[in-house]
Protein backbone atom coordinates (compact mmCIF):
# COMPACT_ATOMS: atom_id res chain seq x y z
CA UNK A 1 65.28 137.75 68.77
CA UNK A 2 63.91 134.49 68.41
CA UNK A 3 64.18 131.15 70.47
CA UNK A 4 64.50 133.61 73.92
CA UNK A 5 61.28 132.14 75.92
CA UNK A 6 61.99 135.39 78.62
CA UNK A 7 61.76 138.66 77.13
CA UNK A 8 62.14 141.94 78.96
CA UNK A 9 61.70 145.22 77.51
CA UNK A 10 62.51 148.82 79.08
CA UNK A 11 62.15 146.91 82.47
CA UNK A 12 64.34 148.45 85.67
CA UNK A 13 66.30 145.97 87.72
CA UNK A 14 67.72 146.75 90.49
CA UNK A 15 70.33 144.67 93.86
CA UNK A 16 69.41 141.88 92.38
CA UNK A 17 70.94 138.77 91.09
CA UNK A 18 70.08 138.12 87.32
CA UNK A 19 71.26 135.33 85.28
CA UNK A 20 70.65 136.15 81.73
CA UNK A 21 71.46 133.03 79.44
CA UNK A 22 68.44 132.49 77.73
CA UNK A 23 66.96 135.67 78.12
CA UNK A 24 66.53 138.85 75.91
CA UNK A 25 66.53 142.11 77.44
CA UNK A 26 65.45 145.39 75.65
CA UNK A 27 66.62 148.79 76.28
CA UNK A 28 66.54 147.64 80.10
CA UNK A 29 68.23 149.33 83.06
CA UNK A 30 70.56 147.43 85.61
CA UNK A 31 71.39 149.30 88.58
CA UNK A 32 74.03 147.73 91.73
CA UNK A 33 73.26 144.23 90.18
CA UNK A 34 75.55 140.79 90.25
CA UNK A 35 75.33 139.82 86.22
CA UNK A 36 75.50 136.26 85.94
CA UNK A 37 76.87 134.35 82.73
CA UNK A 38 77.53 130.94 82.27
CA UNK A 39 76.78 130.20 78.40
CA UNK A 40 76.53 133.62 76.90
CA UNK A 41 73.33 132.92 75.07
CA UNK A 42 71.38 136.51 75.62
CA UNK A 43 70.54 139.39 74.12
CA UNK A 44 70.87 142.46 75.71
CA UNK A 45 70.38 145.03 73.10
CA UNK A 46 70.13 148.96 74.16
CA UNK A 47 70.46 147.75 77.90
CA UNK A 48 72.75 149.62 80.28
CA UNK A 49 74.36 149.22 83.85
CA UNK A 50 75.22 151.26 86.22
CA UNK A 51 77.89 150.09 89.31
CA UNK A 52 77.08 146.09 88.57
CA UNK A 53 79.36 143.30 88.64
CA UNK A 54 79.55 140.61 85.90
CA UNK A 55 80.25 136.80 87.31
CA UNK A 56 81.35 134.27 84.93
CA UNK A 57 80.56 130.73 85.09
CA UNK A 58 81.24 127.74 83.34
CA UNK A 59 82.08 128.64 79.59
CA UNK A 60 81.76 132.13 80.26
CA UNK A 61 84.47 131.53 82.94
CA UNK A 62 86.74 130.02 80.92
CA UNK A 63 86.77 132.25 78.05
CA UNK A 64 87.49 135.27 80.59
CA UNK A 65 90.56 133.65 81.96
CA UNK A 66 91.57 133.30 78.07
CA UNK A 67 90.70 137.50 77.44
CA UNK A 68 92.48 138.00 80.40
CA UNK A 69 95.54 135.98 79.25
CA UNK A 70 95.54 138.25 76.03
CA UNK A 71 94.54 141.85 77.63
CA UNK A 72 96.87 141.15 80.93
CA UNK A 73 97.06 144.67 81.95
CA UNK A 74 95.95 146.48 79.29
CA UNK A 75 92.46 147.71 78.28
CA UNK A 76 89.71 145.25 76.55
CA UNK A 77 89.43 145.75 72.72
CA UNK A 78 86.93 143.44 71.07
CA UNK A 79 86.16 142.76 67.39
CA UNK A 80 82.87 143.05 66.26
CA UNK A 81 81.94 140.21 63.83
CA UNK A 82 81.27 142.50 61.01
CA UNK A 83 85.10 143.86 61.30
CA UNK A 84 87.71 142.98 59.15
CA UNK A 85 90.13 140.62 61.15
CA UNK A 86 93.10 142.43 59.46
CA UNK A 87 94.21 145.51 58.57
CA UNK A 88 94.96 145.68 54.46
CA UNK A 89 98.52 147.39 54.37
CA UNK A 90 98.82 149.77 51.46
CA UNK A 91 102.87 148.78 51.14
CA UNK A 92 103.72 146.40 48.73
């Protein structure tokens, strides 16, 4: 949680615009919002939205078209860091 100058906590937002890079939000509430991302340096910890839309810029942008090239049509599966990047087969 450090090095975020803009903290929010359990605040309601609500058709509005927010660009969170650099920002922590806490247990916060985003309702018929436009997400904005460009570096992907926020925390949004125990936040939740309801009928928003995410737009990617910059980075963010590119590293969408790259999940899209792997997903194409299929659902969004992502790692957590703490998960083991492969599966230990019990064959020999």
């Amino acid at each position: 949680m450090e090095g975020y100058k803009v903290r929010y906590k359990n605040k309601k937002f609500s058709w509005q615009k927010i660009e969170v890079d650099g920002k922590l939000f806490n247990n916060c509430e985003f309702r018929d919002c436009i997400i904005v991302v460009e570096k992907g340096e926020t925390d949004l910890t125990g936040s939740r939205f309801k009928n928003c839309k995410l737009m990617l810029r910059g980075n963010a942008y590119t590293i969408g078209k790259l999940i899209k090239l792997f997903i194409g049509k299929s659902s969004l599966n992502v790692l957590d860091i703490d998960e083991p990047l492969f599966e230990k087969s019990n064959q020999g």
